[in-house]
N, C-alpha and C. Protein backbone atom coordinates (compact mmCIF):
# COMPACT_ATOMS: atom_id res chain seq x y z
N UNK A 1 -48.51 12.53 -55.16
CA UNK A 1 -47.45 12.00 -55.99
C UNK A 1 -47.14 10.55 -55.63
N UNK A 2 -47.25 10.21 -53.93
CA UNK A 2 -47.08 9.06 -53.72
C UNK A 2 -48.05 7.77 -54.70
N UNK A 3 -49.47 8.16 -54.52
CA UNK A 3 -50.36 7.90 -55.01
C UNK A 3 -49.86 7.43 -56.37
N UNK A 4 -49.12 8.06 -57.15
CA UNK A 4 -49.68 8.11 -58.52
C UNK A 4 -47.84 7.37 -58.62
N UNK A 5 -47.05 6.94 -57.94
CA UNK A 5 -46.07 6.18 -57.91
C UNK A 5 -46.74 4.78 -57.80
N UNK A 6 -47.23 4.27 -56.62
CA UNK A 6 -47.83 3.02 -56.25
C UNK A 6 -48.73 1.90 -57.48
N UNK A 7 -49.45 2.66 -58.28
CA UNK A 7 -50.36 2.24 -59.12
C UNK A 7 -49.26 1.40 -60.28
N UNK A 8 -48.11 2.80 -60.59
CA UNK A 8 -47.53 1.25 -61.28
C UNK A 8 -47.17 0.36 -60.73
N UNK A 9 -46.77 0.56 -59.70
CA UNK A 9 -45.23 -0.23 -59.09
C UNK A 9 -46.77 -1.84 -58.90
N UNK A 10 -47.93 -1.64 -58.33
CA UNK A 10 -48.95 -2.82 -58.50
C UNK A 10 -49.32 -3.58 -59.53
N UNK A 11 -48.93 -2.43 -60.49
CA UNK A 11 -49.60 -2.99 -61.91
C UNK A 11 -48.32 -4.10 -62.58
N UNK A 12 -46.89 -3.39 -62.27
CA UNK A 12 -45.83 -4.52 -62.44
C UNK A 12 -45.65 -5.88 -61.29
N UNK A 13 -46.17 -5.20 -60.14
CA UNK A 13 -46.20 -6.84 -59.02
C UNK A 13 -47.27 -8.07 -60.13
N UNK A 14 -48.57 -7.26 -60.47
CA UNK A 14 -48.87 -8.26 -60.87
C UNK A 14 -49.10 -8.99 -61.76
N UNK A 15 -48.00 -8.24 -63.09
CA UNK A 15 -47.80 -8.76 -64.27
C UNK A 15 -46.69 -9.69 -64.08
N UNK A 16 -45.77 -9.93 -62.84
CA UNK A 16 -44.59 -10.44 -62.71
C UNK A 16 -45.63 -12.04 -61.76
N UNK A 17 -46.46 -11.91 -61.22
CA UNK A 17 -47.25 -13.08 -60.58
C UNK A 17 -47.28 -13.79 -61.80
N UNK A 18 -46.73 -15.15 -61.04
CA UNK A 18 -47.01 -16.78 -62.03
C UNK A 18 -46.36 -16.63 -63.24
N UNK A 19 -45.95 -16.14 -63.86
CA UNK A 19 -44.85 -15.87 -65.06
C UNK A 19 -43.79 -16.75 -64.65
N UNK A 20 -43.74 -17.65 -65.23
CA UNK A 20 -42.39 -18.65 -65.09
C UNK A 20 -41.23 -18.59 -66.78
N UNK A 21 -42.13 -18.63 -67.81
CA UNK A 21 -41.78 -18.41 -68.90
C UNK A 21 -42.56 -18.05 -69.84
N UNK A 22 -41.99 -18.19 -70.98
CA UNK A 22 -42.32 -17.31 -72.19
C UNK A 22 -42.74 -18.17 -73.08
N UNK A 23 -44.06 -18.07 -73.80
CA UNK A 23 -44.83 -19.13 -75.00
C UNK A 23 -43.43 -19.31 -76.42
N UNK A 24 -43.57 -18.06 -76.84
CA UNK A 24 -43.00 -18.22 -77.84
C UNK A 24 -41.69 -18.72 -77.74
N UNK A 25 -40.97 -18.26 -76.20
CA UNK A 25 -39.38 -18.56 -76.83
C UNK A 25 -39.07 -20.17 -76.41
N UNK A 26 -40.10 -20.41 -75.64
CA UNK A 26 -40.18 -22.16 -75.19
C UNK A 26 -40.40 -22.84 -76.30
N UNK A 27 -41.43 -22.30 -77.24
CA UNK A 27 -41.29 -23.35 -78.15
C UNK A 27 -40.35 -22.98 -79.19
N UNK A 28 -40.38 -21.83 -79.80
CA UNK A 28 -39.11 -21.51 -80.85
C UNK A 28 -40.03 -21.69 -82.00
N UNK A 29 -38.68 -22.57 -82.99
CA UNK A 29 -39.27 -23.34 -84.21
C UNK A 29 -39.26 -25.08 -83.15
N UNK A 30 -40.37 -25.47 -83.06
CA UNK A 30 -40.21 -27.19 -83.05
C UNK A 30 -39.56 -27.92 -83.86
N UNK A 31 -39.01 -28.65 -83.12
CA UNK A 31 -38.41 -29.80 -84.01
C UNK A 31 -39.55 -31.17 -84.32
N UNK A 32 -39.96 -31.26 -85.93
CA UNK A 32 -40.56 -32.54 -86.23
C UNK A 32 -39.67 -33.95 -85.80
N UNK A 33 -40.55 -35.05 -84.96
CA UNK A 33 -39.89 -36.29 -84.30
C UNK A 33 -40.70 -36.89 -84.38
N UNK A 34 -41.03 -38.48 -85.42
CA UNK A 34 -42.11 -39.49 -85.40
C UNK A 34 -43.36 -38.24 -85.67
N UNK A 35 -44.58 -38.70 -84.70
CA UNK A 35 -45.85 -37.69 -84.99
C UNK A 35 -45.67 -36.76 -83.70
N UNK A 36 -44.75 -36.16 -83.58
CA UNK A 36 -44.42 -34.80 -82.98
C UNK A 36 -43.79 -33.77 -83.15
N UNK A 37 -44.32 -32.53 -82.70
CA UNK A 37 -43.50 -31.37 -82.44
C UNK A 37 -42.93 -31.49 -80.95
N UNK A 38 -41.65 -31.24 -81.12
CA UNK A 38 -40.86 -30.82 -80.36
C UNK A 38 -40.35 -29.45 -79.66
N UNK A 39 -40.35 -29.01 -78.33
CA UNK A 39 -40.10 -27.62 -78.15
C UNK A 39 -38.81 -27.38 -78.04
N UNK A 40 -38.71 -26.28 -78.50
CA UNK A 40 -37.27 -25.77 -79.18
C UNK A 40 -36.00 -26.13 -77.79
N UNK A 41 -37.08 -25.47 -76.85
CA UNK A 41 -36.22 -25.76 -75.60
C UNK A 41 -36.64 -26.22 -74.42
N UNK A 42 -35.85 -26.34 -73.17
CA UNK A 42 -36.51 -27.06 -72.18
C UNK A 42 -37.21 -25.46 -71.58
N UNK A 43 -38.07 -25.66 -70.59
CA UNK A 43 -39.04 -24.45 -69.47
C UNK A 43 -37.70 -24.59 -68.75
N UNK A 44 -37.32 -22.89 -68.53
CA UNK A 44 -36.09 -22.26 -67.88
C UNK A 44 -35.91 -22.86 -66.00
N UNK A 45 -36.83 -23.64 -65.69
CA UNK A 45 -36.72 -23.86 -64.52
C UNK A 45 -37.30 -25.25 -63.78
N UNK A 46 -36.34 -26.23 -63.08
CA UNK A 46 -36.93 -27.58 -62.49
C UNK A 46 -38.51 -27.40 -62.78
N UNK A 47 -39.48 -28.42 -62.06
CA UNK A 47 -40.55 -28.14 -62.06
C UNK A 47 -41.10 -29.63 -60.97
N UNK A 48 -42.28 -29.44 -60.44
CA UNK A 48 -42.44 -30.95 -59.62
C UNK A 48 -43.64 -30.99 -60.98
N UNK A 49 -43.93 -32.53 -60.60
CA UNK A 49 -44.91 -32.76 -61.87
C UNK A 49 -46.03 -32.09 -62.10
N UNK A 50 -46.59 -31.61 -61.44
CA UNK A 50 -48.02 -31.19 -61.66
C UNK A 50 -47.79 -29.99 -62.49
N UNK A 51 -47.29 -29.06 -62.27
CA UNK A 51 -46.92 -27.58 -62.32
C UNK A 51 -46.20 -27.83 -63.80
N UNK A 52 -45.24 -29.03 -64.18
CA UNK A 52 -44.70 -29.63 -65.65
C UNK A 52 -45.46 -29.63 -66.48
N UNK A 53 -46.92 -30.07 -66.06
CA UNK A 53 -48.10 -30.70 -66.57
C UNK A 53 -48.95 -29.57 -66.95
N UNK A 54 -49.17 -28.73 -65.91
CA UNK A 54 -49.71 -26.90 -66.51
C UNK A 54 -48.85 -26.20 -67.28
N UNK A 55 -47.65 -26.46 -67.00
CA UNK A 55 -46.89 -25.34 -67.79
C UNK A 55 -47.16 -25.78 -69.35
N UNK A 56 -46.92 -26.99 -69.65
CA UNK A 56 -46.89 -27.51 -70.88
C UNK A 56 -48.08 -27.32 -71.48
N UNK A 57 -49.39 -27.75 -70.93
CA UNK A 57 -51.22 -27.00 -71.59
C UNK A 57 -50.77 -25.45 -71.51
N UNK A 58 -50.41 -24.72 -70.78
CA UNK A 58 -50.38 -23.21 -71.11
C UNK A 58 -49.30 -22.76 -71.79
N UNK A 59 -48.75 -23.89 -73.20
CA UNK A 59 -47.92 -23.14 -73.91
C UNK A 59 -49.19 -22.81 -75.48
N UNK A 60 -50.11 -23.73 -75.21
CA UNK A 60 -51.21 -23.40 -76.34
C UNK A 60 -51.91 -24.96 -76.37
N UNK A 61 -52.88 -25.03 -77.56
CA UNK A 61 -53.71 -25.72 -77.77
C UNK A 61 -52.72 -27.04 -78.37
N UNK A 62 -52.73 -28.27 -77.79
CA UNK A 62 -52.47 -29.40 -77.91
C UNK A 62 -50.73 -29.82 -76.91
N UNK A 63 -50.01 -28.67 -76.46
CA UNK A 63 -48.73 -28.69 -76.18
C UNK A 63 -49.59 -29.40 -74.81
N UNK A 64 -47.88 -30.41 -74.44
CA UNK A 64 -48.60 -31.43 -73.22
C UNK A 64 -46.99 -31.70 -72.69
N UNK A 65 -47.01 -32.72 -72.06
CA UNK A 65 -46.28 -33.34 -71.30
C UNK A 65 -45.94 -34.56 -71.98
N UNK A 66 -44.30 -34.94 -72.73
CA UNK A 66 -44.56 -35.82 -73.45
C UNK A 66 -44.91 -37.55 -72.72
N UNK A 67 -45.70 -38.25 -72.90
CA UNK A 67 -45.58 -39.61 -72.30
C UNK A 67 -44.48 -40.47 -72.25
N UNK A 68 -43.75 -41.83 -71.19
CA UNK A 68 -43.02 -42.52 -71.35
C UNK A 68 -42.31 -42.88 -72.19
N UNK A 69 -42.82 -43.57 -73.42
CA UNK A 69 -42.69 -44.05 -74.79
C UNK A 69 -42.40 -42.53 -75.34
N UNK A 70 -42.90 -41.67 -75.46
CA UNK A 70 -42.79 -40.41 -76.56
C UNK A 70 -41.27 -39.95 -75.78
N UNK A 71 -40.95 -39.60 -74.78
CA UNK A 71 -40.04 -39.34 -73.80
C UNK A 71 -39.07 -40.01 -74.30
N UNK A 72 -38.66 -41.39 -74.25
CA UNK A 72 -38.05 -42.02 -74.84
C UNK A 72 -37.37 -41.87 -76.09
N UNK A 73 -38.80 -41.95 -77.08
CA UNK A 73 -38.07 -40.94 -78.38
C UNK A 73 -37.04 -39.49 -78.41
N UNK A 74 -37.68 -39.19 -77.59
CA UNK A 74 -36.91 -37.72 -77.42
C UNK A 74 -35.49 -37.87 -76.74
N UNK A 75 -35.35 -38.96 -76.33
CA UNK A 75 -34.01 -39.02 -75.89
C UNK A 75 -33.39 -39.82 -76.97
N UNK A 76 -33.89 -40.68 -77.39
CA UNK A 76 -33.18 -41.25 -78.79
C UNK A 76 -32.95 -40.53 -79.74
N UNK A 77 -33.59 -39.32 -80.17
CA UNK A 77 -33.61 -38.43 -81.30
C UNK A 77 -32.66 -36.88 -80.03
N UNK A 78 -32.01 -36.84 -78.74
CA UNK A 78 -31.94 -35.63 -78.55
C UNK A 78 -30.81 -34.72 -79.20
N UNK A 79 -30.30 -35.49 -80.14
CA UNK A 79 -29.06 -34.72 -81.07
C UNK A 79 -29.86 -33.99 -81.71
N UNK A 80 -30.56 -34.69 -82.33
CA UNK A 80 -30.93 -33.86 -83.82
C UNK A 80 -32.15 -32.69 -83.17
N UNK A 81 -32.42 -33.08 -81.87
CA UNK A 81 -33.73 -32.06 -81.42
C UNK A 81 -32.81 -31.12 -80.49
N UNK A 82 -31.59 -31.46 -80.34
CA UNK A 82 -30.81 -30.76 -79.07
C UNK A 82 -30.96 -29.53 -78.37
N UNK A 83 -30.09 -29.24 -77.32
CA UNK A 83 -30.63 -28.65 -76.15
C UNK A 83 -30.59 -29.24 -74.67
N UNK A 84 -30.66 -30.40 -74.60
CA UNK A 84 -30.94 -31.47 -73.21
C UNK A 84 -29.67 -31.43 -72.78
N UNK A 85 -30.01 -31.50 -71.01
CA UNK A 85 -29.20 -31.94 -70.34
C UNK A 85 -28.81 -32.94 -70.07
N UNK A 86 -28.01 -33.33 -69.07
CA UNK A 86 -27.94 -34.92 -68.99
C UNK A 86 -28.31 -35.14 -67.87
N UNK A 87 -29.72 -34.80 -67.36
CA UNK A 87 -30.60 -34.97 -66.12
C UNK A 87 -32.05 -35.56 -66.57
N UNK A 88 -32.46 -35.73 -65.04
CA UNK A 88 -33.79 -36.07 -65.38
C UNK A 88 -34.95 -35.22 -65.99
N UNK A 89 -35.79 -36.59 -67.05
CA UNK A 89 -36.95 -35.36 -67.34
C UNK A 89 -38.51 -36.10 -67.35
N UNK A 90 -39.17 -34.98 -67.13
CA UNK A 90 -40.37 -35.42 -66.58
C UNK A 90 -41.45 -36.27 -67.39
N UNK A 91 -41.71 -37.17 -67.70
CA UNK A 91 -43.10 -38.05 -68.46
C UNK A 91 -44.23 -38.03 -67.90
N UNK A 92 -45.43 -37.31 -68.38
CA UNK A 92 -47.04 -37.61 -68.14
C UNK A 92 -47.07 -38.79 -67.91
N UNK A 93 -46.51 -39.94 -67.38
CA UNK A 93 -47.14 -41.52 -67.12
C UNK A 93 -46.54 -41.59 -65.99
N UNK A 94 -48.24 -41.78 -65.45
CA UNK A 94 -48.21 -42.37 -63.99
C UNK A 94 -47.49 -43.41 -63.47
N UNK A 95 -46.83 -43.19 -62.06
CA UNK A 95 -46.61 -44.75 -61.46
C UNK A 95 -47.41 -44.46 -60.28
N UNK A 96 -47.67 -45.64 -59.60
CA UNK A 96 -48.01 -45.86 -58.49
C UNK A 96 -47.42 -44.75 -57.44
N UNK A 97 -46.30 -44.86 -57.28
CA UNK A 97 -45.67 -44.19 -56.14
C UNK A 97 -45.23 -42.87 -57.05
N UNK A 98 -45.48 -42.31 -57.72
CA UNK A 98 -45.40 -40.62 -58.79
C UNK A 98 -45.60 -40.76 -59.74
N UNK A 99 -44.51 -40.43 -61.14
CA UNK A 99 -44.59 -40.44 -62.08
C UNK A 99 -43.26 -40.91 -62.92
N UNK A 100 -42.95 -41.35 -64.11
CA UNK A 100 -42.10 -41.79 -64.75
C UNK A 100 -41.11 -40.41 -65.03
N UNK A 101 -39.86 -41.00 -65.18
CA UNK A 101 -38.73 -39.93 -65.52
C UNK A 101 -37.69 -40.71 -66.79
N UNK A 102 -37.10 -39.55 -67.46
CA UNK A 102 -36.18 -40.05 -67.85
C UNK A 102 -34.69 -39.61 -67.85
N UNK A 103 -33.42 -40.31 -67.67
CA UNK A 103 -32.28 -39.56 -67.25
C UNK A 103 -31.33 -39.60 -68.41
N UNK A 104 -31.50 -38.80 -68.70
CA UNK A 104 -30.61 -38.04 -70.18
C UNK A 104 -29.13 -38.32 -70.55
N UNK A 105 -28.61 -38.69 -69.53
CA UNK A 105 -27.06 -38.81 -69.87
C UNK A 105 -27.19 -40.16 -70.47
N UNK A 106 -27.86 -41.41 -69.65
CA UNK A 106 -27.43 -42.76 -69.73
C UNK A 106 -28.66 -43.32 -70.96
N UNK A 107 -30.12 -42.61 -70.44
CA UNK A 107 -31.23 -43.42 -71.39
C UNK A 107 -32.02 -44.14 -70.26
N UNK A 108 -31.90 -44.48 -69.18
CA UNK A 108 -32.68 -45.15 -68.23
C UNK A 108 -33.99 -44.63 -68.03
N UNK A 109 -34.66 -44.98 -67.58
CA UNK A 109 -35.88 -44.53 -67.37
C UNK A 109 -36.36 -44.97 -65.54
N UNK A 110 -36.80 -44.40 -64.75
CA UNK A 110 -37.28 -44.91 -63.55
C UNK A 110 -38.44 -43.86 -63.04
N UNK A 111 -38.87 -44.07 -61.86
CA UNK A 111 -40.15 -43.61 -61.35
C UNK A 111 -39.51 -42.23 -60.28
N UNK A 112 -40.08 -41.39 -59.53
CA UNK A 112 -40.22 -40.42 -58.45
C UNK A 112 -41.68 -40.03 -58.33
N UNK A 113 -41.38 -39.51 -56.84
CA UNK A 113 -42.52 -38.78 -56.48
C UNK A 113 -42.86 -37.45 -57.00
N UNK A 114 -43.71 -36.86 -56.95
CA UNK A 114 -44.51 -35.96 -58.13
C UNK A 114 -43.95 -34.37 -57.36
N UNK A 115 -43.41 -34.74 -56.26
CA UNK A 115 -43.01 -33.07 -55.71
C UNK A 115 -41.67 -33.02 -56.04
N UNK A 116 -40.91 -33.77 -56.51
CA UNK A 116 -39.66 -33.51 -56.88
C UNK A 116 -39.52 -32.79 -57.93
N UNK A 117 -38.60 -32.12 -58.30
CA UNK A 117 -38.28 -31.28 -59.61
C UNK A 117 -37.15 -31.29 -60.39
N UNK A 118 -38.07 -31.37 -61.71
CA UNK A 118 -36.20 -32.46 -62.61
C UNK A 118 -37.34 -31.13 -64.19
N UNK A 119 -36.25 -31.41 -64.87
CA UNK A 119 -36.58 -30.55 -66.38
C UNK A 119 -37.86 -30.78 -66.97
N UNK A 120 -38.17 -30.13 -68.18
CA UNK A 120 -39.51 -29.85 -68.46
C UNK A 120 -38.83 -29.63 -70.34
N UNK A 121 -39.56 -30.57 -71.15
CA UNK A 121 -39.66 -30.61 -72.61
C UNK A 121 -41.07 -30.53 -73.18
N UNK A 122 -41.44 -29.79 -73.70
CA UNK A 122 -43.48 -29.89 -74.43
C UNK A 122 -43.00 -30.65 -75.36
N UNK A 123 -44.21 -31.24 -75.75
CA UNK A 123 -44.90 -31.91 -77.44
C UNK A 123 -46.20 -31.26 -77.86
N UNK A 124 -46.33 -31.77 -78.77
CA UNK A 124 -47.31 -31.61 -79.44
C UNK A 124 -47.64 -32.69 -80.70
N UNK A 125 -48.85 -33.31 -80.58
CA UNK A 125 -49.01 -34.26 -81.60
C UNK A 125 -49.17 -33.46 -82.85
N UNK A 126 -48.99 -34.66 -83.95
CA UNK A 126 -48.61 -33.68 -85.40
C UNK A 126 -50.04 -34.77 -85.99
């Protein structure tokens, strides 16, 4: 009986491995912005960049990490796409010393290192 307890209780350990979130409810309905889709919402949890950068390819075919400039938009448009905090969020564009961010309350934009963890928005080109 023990036996035949264990098999699930493995089979749920390892459906619960690497599951951070959910495809569908991350993106929702997108919001259209310039030549993008927008995800409905932010990924339920900080993220350091790299892991921002996977999560966003494993929401499907073309979803990414939006760039500096696209980032930007998204904070200029975040009423009408709303949802955002007024923290930092992560941009696919490199700096030297990490990667570009942007901080939601004010509009600034500055650099960090890539192990830090600030919010997570997908795109998708249209």
């Amino acid at each position: 009986m023990k036996k035949l307890l264990f098999v699930p209780f493995l089979f749920a350990c390892y459906l619960g491995i690497g599951q951070v979130f959910d495809p569908v409810s991350i993106i929702g309905k997108p919001t259209k912005v310039e030549n993008m889709l927008v995800a409905n919402i932010d990924f339920p949890e900080n993220m350091n960049w790299l892991d921002a950068k996977k999560a966003c390819s494993e929401l499907g075919k073309g979803w990414r990490l939006p760039n500096k400039i696209e980032l930007n938009v998204l904070y200029k448009n975040r009423i009408l796409i709303g949802g955002f905090e007024d923290v930092n969020y992560w941009s696919s564009t490199e700096h030297s010393i990490g990667a570009w961010l942007q901080f939601f309350a004010m509009g600034s934009q500055h650099n960090s290192g890539k192990a830090s963890k600030y919010k997570v928005r997908a795109v998708r080109s249209i």
